[in-house]
C-alpha atoms as a PDB file:
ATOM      1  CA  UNK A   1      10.959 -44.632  24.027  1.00  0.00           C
ATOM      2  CA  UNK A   2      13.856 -43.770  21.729  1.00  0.00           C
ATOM      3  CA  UNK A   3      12.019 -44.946  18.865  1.00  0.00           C
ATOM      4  CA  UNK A   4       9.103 -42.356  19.197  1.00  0.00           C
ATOM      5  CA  UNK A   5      12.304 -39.223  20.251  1.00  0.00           C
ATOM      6  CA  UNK A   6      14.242 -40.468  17.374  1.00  0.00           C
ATOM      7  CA  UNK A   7      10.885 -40.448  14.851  1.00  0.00           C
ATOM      8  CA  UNK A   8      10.152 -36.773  16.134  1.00  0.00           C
ATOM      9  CA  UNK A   9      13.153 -35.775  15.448  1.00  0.00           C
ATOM     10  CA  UNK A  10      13.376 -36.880  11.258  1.00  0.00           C
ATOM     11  CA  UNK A  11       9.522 -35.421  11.524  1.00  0.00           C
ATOM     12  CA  UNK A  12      11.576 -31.857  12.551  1.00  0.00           C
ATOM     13  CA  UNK A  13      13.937 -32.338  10.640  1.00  0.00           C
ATOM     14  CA  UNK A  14      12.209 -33.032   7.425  1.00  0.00           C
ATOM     15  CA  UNK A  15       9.608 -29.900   8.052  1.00  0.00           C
ATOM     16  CA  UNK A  16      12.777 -27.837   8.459  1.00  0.00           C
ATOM     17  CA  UNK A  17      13.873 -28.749   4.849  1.00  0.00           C
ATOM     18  CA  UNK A  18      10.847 -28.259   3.757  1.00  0.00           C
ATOM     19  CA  UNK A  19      10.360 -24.992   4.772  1.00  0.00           C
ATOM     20  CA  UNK A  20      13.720 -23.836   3.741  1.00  0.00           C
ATOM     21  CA  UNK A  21      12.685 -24.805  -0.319  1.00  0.00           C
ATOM     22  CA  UNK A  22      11.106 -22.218  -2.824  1.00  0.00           C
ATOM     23  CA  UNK A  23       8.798 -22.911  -4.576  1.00  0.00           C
ATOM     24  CA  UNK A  24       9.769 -24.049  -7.935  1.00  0.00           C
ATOM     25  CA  UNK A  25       9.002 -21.611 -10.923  1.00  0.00           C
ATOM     26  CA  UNK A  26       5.687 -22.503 -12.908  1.00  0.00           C
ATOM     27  CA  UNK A  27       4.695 -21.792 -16.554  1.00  0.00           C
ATOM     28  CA  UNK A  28       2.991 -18.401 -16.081  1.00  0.00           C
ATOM     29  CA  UNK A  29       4.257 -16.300 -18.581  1.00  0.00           C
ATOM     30  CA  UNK A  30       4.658 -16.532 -22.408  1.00  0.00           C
ATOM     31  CA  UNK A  31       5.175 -14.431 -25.630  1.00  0.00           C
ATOM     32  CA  UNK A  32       3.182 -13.365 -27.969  1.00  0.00           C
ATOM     33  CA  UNK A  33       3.454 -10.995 -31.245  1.00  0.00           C
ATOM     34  CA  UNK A  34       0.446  -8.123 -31.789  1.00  0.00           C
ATOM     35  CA  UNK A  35       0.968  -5.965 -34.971  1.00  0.00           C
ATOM     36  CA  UNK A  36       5.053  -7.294 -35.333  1.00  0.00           C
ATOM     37  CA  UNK A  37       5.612  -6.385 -31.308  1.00  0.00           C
ATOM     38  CA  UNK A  38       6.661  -8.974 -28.815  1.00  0.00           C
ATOM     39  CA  UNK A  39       4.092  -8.902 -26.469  1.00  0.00           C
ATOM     40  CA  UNK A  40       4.514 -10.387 -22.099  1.00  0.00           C
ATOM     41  CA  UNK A  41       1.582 -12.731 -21.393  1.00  0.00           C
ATOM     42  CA  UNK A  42       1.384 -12.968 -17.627  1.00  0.00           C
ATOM     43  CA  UNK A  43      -1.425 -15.313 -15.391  1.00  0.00           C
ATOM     44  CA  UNK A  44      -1.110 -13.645 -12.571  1.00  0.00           C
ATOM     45  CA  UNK A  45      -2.812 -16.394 -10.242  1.00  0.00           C
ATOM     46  CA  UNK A  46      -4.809 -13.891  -8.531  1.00  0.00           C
ATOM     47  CA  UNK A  47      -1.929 -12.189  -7.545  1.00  0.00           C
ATOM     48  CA  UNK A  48      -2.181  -8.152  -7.117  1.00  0.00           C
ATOM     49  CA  UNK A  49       1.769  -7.519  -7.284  1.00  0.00           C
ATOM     50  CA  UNK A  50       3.835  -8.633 -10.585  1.00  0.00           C
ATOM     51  CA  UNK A  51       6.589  -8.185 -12.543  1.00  0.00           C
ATOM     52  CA  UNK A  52       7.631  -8.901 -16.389  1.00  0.00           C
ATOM     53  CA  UNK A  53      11.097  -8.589 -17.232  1.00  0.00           C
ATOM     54  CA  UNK A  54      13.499  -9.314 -20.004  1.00  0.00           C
ATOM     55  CA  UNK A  55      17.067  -9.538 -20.681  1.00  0.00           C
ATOM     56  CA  UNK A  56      19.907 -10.697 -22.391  1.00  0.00           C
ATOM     57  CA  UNK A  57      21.676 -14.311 -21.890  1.00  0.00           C
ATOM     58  CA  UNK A  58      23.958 -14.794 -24.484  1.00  0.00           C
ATOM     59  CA  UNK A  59      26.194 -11.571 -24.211  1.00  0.00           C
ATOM     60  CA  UNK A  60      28.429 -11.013 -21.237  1.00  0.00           C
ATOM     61  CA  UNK A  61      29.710  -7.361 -21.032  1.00  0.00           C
ATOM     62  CA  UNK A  62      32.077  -5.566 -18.175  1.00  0.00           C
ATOM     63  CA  UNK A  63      31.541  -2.387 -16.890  1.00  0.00           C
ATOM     64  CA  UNK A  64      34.336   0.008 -17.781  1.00  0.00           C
ATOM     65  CA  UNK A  65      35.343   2.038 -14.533  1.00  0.00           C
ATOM     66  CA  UNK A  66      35.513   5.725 -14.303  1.00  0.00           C
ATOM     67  CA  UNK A  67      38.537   6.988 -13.940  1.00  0.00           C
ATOM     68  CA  UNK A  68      38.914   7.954 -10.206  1.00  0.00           C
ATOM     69  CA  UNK A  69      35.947   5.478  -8.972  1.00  0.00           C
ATOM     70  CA  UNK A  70      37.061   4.182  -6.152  1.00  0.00           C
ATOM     71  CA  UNK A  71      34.107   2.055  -5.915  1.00  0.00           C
ATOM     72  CA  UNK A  72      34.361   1.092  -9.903  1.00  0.00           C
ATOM     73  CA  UNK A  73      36.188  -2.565 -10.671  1.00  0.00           C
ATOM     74  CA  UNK A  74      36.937  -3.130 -14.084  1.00  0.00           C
ATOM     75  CA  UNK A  75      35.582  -6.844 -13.966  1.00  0.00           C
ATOM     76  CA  UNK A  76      31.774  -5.784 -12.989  1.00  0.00           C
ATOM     77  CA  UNK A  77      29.628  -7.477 -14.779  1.00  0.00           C
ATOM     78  CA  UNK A  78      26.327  -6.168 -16.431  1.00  0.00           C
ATOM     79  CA  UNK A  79      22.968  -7.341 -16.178  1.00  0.00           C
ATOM     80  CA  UNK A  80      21.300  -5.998 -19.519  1.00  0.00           C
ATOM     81  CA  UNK A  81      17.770  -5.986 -19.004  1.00  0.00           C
ATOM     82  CA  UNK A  82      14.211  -4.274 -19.046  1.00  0.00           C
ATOM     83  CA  UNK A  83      11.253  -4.969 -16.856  1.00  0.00           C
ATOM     84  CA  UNK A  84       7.925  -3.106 -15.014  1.00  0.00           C
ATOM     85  CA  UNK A  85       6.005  -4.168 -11.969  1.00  0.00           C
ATOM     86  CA  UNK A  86       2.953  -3.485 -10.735  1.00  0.00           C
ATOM     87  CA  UNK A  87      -0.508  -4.481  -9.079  1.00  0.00           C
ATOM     88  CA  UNK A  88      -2.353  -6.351 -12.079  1.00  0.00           C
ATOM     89  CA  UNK A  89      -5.902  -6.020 -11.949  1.00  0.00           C
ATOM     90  CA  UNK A  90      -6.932  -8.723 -14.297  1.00  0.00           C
ATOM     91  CA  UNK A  91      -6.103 -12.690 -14.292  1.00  0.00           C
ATOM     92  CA  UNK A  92      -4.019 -11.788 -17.471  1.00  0.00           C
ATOM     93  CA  UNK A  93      -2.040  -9.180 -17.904  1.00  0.00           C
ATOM     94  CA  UNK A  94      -0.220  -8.070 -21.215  1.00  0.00           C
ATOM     95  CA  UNK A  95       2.709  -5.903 -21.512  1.00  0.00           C
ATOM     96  CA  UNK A  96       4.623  -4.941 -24.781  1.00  0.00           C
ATOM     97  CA  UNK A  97       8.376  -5.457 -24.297  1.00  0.00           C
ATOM     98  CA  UNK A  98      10.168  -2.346 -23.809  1.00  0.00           C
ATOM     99  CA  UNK A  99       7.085  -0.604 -23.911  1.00  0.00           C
ATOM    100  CA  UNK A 100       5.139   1.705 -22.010  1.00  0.00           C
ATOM    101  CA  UNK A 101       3.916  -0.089 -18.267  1.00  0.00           C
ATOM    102  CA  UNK A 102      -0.009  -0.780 -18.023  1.00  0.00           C
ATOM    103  CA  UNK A 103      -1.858   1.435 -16.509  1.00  0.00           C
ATOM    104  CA  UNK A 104      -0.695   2.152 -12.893  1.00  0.00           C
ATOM    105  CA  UNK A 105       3.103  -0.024 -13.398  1.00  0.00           C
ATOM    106  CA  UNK A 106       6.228   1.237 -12.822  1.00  0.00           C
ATOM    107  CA  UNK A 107       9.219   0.916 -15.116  1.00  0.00           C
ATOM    108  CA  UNK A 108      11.975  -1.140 -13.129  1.00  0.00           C
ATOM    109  CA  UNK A 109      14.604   1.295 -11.695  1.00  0.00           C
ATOM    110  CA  UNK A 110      16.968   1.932 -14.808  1.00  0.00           C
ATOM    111  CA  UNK A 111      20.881   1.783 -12.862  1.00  0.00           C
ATOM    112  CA  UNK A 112      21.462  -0.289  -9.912  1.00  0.00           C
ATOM    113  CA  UNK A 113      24.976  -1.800  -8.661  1.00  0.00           C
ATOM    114  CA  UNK A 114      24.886  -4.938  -6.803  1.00  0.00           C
ATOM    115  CA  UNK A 115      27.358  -5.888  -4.661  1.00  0.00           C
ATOM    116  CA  UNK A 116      30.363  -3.478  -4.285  1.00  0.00           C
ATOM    117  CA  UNK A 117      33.277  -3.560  -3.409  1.00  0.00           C
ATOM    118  CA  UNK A 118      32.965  -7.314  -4.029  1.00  0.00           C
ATOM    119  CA  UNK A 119      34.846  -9.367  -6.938  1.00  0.00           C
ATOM    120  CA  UNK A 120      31.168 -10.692  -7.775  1.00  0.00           C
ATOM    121  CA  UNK A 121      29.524  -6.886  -8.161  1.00  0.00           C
ATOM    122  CA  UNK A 122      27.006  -6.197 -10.863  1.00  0.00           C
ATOM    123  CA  UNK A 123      25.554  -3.844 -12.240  1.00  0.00           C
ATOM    124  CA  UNK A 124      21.948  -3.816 -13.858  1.00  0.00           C
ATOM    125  CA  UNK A 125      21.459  -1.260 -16.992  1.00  0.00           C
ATOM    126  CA  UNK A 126      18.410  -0.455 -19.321  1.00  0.00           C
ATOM    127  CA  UNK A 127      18.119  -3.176 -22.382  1.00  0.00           C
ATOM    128  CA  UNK A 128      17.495  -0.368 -25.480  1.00  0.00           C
ATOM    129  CA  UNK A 129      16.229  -2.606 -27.945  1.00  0.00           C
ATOM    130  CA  UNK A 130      16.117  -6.429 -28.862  1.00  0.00           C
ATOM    131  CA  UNK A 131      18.922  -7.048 -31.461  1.00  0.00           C
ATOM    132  CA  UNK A 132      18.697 -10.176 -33.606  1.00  0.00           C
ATOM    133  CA  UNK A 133      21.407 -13.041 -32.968  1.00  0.00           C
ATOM    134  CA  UNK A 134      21.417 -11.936 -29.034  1.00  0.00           C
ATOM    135  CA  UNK A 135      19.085 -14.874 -26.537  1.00  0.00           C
ATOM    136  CA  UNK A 136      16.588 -13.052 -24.395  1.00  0.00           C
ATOM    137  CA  UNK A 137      15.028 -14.927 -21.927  1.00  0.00           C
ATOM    138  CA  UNK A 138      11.170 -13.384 -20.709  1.00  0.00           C
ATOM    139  CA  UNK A 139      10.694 -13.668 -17.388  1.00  0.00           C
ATOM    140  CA  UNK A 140       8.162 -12.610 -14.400  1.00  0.00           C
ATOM    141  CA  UNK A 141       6.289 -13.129 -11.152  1.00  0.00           C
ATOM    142  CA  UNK A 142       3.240 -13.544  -9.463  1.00  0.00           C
ATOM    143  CA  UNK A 143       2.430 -15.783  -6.613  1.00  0.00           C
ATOM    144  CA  UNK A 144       5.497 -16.848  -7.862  1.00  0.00           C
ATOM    145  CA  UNK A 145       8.503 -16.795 -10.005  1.00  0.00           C
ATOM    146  CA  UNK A 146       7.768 -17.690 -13.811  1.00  0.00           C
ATOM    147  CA  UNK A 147      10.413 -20.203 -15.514  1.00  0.00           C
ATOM    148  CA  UNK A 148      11.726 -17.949 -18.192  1.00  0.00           C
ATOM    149  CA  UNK A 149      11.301 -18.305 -21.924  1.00  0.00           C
ATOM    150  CA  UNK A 150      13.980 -18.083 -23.943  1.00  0.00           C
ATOM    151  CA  UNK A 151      13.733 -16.518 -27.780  1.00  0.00           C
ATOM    152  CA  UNK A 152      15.765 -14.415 -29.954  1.00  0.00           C
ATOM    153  CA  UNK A 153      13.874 -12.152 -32.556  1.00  0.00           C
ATOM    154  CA  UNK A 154      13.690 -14.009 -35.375  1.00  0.00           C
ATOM    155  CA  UNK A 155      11.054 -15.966 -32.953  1.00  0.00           C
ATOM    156  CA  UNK A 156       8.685 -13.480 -33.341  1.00  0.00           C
ATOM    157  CA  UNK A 157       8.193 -13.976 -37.196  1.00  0.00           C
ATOM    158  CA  UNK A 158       7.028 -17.767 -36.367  1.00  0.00           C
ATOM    159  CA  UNK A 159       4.642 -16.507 -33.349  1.00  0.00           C
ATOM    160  CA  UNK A 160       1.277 -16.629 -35.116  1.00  0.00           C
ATOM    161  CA  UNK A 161      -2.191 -14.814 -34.269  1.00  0.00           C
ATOM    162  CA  UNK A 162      -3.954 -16.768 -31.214  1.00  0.00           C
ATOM    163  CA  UNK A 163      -0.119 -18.699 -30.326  1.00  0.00           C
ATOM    164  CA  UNK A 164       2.005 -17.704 -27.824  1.00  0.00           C
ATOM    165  CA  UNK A 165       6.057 -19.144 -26.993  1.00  0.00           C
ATOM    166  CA  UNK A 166       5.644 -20.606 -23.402  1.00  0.00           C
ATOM    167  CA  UNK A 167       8.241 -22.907 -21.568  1.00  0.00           C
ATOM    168  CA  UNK A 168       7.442 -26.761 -21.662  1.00  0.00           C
ATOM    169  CA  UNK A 169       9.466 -29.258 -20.013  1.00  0.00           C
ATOM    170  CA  UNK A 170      12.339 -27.135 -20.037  1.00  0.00           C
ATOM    171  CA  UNK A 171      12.420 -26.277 -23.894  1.00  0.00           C
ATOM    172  CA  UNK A 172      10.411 -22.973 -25.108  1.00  0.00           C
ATOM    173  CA  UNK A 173       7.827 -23.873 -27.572  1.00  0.00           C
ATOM    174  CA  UNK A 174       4.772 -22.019 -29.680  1.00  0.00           C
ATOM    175  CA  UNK A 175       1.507 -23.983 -28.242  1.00  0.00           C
ATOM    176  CA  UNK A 176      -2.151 -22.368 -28.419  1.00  0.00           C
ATOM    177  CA  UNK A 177      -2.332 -19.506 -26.011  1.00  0.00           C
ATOM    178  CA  UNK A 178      -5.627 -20.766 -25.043  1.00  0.00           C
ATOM    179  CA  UNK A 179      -3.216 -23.798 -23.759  1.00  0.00           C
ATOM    180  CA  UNK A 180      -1.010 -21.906 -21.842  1.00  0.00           C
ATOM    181  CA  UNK A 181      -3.640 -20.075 -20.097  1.00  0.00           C
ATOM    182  CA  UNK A 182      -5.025 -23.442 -19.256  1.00  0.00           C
ATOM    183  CA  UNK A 183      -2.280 -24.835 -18.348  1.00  0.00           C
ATOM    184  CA  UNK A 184      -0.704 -21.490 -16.139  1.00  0.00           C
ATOM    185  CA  UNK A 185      -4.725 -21.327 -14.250  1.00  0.00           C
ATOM    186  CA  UNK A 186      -4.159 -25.138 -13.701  1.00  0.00           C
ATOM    187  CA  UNK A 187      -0.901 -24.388 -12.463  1.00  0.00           C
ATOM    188  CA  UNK A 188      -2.404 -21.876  -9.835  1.00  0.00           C
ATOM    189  CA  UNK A 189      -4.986 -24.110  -9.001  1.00  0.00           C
ATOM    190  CA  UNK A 190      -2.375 -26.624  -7.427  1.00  0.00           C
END
């Protein structure tokens, strides 16, 4: 009888870890280049709610207190970054970076601190523009989260008509956008 008790038990067990997992981020979003602008390519899987974002991984700055701020450490870190979410009415939704939000989006709340009073506190502030020699990595979500591309903006030069910069195996790399639709609807399919 322990046998059967003991089996039960791993059976629990394992179902516990399971459900404690997220999912894994899948290749749903890519970018693309219309008329010289870095354009979002999002499958949405069906999805109504999404979100496109972009910021800036290479640069690490620190929030400089006001004087008086109680609240205000000078080692906050900032999270420089841009992004809209809405319900997307199509499979594929495109969004220009730093652009104006489809039709019925909402730009991402500009100013938010994270955090405080903590050592760890950040806060997130509005990406102006894309500057060459800074990493950006494109990110987004629906259904679930999107691995993120990374690129810098000399990328968009090598971007041609009908190819898109998508994430495979890890590495960011132009392929056929008709492939990473295929693959991203495949990808929603399992």
């Amino acid at each position: 009888m322990r046998r059967p008790l003991a089996a039960a038990a791993v059976g629990a067990l394992s179902v516990g870890m399971l459900t404690a997992c997220s999912p894994a981020p899948e290749p749903i979003v890519a970018l693309a280049v219309r008329d010289g602008r870095p354009i979002a390519v999002l499958v949405t899987c069906g999805s109504g709610l999404s979100q496109i974002s972009v910021y800036e991984k290479d640069r690490t700055r620190t929030a400089t207190p006001e004087p008086g701020d109680p609240a205000a450490t000078p080692t906050m870190r900032q999270h420089i970054s841009w992004g809209v979410h809405g319900n997307a009415t199509t499979e594929v939704v495109e969004v220009e970076l730093l652009g104006t939000p489809p039709p019925g989006w909402t730009s991402n709340e500009p100013t938010v601190v994270i955090g405080l009073p903590t050592p760890g506190a950040f806060e997130v502030v509005p990406l102006p523009s894309l500057q060459p020699d800074v990493r950006y990595g494109l990110g987004g979500r629906s259904h679930r989260d999107a691995i993120v591309v990374d690129f810098k903006t000399a990328d968009f030069s090598r971007i041609g008509p009908g190819e898109v910069l998508a994430p495979d195996d890890g590495v960011s790399v132009l392929m056929p956008r008709a492939d990473f639709e295929e693959n991203a609807r495949d990808t929603c399919d399992g």
